[in-house]
Protein backbone atom coordinates (compact mmCIF):
# COMPACT_ATOMS: atom_id res chain seq x y z
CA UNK A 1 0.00 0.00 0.00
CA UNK A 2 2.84 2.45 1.19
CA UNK A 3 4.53 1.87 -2.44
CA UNK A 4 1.00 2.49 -4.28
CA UNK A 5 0.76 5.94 -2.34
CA UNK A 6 4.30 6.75 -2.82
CA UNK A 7 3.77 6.45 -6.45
CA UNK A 8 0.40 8.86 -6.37
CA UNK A 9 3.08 11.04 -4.48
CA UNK A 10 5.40 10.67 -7.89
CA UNK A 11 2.51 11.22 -10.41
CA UNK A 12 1.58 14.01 -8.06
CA UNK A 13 5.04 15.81 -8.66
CA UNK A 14 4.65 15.09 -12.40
CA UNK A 15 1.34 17.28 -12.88
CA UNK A 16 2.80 19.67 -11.25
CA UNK A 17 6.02 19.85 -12.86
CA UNK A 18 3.96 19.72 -16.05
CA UNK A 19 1.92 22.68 -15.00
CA UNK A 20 4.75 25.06 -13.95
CA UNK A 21 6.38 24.08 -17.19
CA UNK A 22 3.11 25.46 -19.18
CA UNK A 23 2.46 28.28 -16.94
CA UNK A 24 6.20 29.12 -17.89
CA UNK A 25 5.80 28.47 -21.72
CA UNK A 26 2.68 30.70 -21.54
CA UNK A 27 4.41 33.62 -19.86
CA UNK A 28 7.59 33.45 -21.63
CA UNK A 29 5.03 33.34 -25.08
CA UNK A 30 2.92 36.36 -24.13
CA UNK A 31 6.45 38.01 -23.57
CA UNK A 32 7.73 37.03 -27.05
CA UNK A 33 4.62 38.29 -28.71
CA UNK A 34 4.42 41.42 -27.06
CA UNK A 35 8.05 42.30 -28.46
CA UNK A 36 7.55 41.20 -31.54
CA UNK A 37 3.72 43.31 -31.90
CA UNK A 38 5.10 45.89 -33.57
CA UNK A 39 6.20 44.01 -36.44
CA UNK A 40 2.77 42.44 -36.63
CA UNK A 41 1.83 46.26 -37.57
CA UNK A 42 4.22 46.50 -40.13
CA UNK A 43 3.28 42.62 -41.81
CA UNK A 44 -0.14 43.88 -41.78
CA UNK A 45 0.26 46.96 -43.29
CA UNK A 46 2.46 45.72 -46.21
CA UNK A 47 0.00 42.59 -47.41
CA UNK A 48 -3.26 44.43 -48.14
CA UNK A 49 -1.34 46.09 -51.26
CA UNK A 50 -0.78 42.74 -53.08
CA UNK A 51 -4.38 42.15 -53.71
CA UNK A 52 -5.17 45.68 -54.81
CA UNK A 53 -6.58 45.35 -58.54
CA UNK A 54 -7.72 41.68 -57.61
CA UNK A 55 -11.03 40.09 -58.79
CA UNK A 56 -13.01 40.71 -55.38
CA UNK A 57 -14.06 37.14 -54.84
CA UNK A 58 -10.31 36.27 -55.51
CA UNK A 59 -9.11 37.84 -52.21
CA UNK A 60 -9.53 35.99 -49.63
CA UNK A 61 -8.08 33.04 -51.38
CA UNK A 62 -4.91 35.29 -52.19
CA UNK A 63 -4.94 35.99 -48.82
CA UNK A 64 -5.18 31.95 -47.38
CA UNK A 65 -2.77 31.26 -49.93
CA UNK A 66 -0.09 33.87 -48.39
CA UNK A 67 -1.51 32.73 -45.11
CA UNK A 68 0.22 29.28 -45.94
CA UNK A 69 3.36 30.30 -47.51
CA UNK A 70 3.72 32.87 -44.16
CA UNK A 71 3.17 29.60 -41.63
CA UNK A 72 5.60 27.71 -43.70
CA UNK A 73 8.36 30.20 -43.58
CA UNK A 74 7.92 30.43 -39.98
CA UNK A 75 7.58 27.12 -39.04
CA UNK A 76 9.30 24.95 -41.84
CA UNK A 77 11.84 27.43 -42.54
CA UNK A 78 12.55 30.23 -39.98
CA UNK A 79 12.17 28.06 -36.40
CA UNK A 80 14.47 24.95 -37.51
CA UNK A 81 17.33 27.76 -38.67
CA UNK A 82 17.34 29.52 -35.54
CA UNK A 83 16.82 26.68 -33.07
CA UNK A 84 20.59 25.47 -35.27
CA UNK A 85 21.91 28.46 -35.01
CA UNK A 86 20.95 29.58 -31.54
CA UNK A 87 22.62 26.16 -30.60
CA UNK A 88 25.85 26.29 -32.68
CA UNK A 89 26.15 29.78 -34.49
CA UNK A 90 24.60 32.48 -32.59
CA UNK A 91 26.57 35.17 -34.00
CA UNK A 92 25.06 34.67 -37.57
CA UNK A 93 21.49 35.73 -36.22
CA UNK A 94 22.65 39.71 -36.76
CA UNK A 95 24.31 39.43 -40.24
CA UNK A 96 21.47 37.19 -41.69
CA UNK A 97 18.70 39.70 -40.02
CA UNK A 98 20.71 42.37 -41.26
CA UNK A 99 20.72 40.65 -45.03
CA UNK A 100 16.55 40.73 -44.62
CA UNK A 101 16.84 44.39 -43.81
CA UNK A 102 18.88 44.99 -46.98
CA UNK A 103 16.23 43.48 -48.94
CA UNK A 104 13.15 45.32 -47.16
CA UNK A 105 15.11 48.47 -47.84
CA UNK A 106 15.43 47.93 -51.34
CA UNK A 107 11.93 46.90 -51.74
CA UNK A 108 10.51 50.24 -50.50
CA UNK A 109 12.90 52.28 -51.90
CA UNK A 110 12.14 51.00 -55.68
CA UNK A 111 8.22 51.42 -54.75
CA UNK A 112 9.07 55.07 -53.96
CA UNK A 113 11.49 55.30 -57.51
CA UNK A 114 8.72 53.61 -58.71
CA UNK A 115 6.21 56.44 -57.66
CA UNK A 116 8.36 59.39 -58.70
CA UNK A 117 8.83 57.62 -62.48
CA UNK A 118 5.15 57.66 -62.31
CA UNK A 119 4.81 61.34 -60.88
CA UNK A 120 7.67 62.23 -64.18
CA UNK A 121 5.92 60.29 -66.73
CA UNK A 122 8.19 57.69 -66.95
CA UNK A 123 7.81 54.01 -67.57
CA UNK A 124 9.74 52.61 -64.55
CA UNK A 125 10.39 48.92 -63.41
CA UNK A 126 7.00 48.83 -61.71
CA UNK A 127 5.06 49.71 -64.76
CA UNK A 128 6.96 47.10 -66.92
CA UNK A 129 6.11 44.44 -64.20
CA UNK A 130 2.24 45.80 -64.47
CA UNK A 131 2.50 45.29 -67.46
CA UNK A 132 4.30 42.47 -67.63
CA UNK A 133 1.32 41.06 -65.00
CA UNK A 134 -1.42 42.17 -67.37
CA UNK A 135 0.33 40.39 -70.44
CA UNK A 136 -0.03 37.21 -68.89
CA UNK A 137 -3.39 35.70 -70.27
CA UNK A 138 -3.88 33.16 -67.01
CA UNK A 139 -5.22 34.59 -64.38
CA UNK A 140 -4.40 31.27 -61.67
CA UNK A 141 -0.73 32.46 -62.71
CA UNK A 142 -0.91 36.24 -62.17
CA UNK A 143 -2.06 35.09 -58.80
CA UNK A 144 0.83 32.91 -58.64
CA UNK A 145 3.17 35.74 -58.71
CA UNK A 146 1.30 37.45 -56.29
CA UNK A 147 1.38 35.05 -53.91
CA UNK A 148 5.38 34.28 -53.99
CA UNK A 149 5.98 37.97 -54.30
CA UNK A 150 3.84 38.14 -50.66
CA UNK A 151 5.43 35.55 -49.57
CA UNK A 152 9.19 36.35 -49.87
CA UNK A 153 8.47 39.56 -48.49
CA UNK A 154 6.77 37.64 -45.53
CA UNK A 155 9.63 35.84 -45.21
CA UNK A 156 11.48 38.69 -43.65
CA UNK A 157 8.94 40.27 -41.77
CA UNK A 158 8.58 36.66 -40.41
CA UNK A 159 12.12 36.66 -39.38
CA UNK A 160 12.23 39.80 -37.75
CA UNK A 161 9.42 38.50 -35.88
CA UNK A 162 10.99 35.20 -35.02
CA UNK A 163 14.51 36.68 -34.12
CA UNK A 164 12.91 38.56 -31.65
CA UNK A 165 10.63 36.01 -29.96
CA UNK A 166 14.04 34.06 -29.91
CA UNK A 167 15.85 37.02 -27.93
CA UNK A 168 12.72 36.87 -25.28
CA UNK A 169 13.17 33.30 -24.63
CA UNK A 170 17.01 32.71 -25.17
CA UNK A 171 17.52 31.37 -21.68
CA UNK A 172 14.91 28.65 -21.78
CA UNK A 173 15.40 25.08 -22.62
CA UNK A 174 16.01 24.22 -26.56
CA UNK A 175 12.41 22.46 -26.41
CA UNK A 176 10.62 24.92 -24.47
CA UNK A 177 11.97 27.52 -27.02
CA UNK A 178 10.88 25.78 -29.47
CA UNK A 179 7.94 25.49 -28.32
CA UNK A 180 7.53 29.05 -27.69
CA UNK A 181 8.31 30.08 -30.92
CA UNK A 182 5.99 27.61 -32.45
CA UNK A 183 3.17 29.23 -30.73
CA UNK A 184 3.85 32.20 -31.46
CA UNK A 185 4.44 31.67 -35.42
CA UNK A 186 0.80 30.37 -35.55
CA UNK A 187 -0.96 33.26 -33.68
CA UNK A 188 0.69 35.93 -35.27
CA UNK A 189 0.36 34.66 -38.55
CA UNK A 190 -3.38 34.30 -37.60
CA UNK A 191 -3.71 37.52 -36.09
CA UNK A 192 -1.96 39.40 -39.10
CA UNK A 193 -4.09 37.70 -41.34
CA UNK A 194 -6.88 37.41 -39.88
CA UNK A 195 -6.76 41.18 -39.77
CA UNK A 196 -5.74 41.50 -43.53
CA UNK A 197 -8.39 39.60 -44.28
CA UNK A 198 -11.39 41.78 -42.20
CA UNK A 199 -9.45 44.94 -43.96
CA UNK A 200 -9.96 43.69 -47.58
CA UNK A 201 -13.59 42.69 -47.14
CA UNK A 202 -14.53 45.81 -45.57
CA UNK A 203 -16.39 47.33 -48.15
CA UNK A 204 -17.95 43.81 -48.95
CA UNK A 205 -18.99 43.83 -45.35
CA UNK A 206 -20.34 47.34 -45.89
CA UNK A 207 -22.30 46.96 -48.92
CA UNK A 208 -24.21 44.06 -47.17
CA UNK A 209 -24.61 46.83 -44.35
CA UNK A 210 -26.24 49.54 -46.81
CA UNK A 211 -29.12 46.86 -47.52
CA UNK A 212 -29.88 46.53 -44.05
CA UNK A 213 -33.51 48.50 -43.55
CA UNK A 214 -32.01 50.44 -40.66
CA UNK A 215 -31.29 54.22 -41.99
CA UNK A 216 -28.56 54.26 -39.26
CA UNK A 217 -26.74 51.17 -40.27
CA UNK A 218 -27.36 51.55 -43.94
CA UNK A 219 -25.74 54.96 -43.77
CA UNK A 220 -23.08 53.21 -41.76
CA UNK A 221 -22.26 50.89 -44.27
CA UNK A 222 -22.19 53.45 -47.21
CA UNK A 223 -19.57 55.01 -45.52
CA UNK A 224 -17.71 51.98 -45.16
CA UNK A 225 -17.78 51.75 -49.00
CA UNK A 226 -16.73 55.30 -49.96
CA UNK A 227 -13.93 55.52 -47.43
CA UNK A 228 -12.27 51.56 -48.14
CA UNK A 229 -10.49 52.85 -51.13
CA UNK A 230 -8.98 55.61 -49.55
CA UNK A 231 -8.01 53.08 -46.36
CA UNK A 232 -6.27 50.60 -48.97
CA UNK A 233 -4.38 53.39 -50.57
CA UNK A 234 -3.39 54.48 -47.64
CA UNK A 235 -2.35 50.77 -46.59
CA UNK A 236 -0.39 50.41 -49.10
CA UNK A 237 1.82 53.64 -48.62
CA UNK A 238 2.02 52.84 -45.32
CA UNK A 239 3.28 48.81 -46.13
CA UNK A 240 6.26 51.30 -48.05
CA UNK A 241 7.10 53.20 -45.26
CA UNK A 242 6.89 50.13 -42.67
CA UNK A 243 9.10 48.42 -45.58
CA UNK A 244 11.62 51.44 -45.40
CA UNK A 245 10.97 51.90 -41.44
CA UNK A 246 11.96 48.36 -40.74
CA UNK A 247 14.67 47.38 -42.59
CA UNK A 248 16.13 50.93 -41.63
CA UNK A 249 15.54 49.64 -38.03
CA UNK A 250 17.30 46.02 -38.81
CA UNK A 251 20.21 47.56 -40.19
CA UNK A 252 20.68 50.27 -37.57
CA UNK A 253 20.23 47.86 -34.48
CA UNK A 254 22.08 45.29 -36.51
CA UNK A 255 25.63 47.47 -37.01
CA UNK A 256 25.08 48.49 -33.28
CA UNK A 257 25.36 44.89 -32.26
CA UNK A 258 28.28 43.84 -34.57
CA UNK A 259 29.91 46.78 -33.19
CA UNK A 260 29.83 50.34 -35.00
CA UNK A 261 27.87 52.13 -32.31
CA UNK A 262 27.76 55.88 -34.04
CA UNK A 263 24.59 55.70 -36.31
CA UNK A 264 22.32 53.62 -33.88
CA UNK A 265 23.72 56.19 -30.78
CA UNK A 266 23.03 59.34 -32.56
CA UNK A 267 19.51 58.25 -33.12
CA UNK A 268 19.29 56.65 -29.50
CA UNK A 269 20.39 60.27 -27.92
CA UNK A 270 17.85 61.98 -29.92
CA UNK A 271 15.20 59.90 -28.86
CA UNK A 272 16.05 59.95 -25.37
CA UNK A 273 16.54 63.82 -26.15
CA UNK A 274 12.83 63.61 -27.52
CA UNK A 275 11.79 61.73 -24.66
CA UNK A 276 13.01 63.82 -21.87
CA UNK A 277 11.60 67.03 -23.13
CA UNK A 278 8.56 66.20 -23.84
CA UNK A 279 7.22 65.25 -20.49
CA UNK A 280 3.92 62.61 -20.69
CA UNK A 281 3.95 62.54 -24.56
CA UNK A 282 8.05 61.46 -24.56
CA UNK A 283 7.56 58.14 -25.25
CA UNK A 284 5.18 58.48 -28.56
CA UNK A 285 7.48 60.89 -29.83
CA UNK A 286 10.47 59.79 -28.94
CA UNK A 287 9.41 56.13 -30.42
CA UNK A 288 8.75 58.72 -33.85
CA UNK A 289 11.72 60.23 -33.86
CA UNK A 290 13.59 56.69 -33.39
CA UNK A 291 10.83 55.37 -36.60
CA UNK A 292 11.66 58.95 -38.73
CA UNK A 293 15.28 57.76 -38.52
CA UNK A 294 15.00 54.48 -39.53
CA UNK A 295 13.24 54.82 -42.40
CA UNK A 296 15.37 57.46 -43.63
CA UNK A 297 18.17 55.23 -42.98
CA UNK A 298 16.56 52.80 -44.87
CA UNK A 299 15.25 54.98 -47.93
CA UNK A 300 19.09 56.07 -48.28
CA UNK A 301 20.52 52.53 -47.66
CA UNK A 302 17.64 51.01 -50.10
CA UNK A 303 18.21 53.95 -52.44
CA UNK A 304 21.88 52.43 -53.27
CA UNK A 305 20.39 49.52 -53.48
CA UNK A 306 18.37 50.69 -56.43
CA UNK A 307 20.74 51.93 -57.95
CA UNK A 308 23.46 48.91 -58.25
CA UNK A 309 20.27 46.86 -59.22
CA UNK A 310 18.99 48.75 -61.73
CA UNK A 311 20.35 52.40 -62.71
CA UNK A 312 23.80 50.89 -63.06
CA UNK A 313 22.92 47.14 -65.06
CA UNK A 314 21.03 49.96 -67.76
CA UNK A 315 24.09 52.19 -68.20
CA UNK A 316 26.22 49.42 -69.13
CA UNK A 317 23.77 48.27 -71.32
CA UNK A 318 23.31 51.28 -73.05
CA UNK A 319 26.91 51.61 -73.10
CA UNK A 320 27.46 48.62 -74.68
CA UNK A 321 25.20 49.10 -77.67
C-alpha cells in the first residue's frame, strides 16, 4: 500500500512539474509576442497592397494562400534555422537579419522610384512588371506571382518577428523555445491575417450593411464603401514606409550589435533627447523620432540599393550598344 501511495506522491510531482512548465511556456510566449507586436503592424500593413486590382471574390483566397506560404516560412523554414543556429552559431542571427533588412530596404525604396517615375511620366520597373502582369493571359498564374511575391516579403517580416521572440526566450530550454516560438508563429500569422483579411472585405462587409432597412446602419455601411479605397491606398503607402521603417531599423540595431555604435547612438540620444523634453507625450514621440530615422536610414541605404540593381545594369547596357 505504502509503495501504491508513494507512487500517487510521484505522479503528483509530475502534474505539477507539467503545469509550472506550461504556466512558464505561456508567460515566456505572451512576452515574445508582445516584443515582436510591432512588427505584426508593419506585416499587416504591407500585405493588403498585393491584392489591390484583384477580382473581389479572388481575395480571400490570395490571402489563405499567403496565409500558408507565411506559416511555412515560420515554421518549416525560420524556427528549424534559428533553433541550429541559436545552438551552434549564434553570431550569424545579426548578419542574416541584417541581409533581410537589406532586402526590405530595397523593396521600399524602388516602390518610392517607382512612384516618382510615375509622378515624371516615366515608364519605370513597376510599370513594366504591371505590365508584364497584365500580359499574362492566365489569371491562376498572375495570382501565382502574387502570392510568392507576398510571400518572400513575408519571409522577412517573419524573421524579424521570429529573431525577436528568440531574444525573449534565449535562456529557456532548446524544447521549451521551441515550443515558444511555435506558438507564437501560428498566432501571429493568424492575427496578421486574420486582420488583412477583415481589412480587404470591408467594403464587402459594408455593402451588405447599406441593404440593411435600418437608416442608421445603412448609412453606416455606405460610408464603409466610400472611405475603403482611400483606407487601402493608404495601406499600401504605409506597407512602403513600414518596408523602409523596418529594414532601416534592422540595419541600424544590426551594425550596433556587430559593433559600430555611431549611427544607432546618434539616433538613440535623440530619442532619449525627444523623450526627456517632452514630459507625458516622450515616449510616442520619442518612439517617432527613433521610426523617422530608420526609415530614412533605410530609404538612403535602399536607395543604393536601387541603384546597383537597376540604374547601373542599364548604363552598361546602353553603353554597350
Amino acid at each position: 500500500m505504502s509503495g501504491l501511495f508513494a507512487l500517487f506522491d510521484d505522479v503528483a510531482a509530475l502534474v505539477r512539474m507539467s503545469a509550472a512548465s506550461i504556466d512558464d511556456v505561456a508567460a515566456a510566449t505572451g512576452r515574445a509576442s508582445a516584443k515582436a507586436a510591432g512588427v505584426v503592424v508593419d506585416d499587416a500593413a504591407v500585405t493588403p497592397r498585393y491584392v489591390q486590382g484583384i477580382e473581389p471574390k479572388r481575395e480571400l483566397s490570395i490571402i489563405w494562400r499567403i496565409t500558408k506560404g507565411s506559416l511555412r516560412n515560420k515554421l518549416l523554414i525560420i524556427l528549424p534555422v534559428l533553433l541550429v543556429l541559436s545552438v551552434f552559431l549564434p553570431w550569424l542571427l545579426t548578419p542574416i537579419l541584417m541581409l533581410g533588412g537589406l532586402y526590405l530596404s530595397y523593396e521600399g525604396a524602388e516602390k518610392v522610384w517607382e512612384k516618382v517615375q510615375e509622378r515624371r511620366g516615366v515608364s519605370g520597373h513597376g510599370h513594366a512588371a504591371a505590365a508584364e502582369d497584365d500580359a499574362v493571359a492566365d489569371p491562376a498564374e498572375r495570382e501565382k506571382k502574387i502570392v510568392s511575391s507576398a510571400v518572400r516579403t513575408d519571409l522577412i517580416l517573419s524573421a524579424e518577428i521570429m529573431v525577436i521572440a528568440l531574444n525573449e526566450v534565449a535562456a529557456e530550454g532548446i524544447v521549451q523555445r521551441a515550443v515558444i516560438l511555435a506558438v507564437v508563429a501560428v498566432f501571429i500569422t493568424a492575427a496578421v491575417y486574420g486582420a488583412v483579411g477583415l481589412i480587404v472585405k470591408m467594403d464587402d462587409i459594408g455593402l451588405a450593411l447599406s441593404r440593411r432597412s435600418s437608416s442608421a446602419v445603412a448609412a453606416f455601411g455606405r460610408g464603409l464603401v466610400k472611405a475603403m479605397p482611400v483606407v487601402l491606398t493608404t495601406l499600401s503607402t504605409v506597407g512602403v514606409v513600414a518596408m523602409l521603417w523596418v529594414g532601416g531599423h534592422i540595419l541600424l540595431v544590426g551594425s550596433d550589435e556587430l559593433g559600430w555604435h555611431g549611427p544607432y547612438g546618434l539616433v538613440h540620444h535623440a530619442e532619449e533627447a525627444v523623450h526627456a523634453a517632452t514630459g507625458a507625450l516622450g515616449g510616442v514621440l520619442g518612439w517617432l523620432v527613433n521610426t523617422a530615422f530608420s526609415a530614412v536610414v533605410g530609404l538612403v541605404v535602399g536607395a543604393l540599393a536601387v541603384v546597383v540593381m537597376h540604374l547601373v545594369p542599364r548604363r552598361q547596357k546602353a553603353a554597350g550598344h
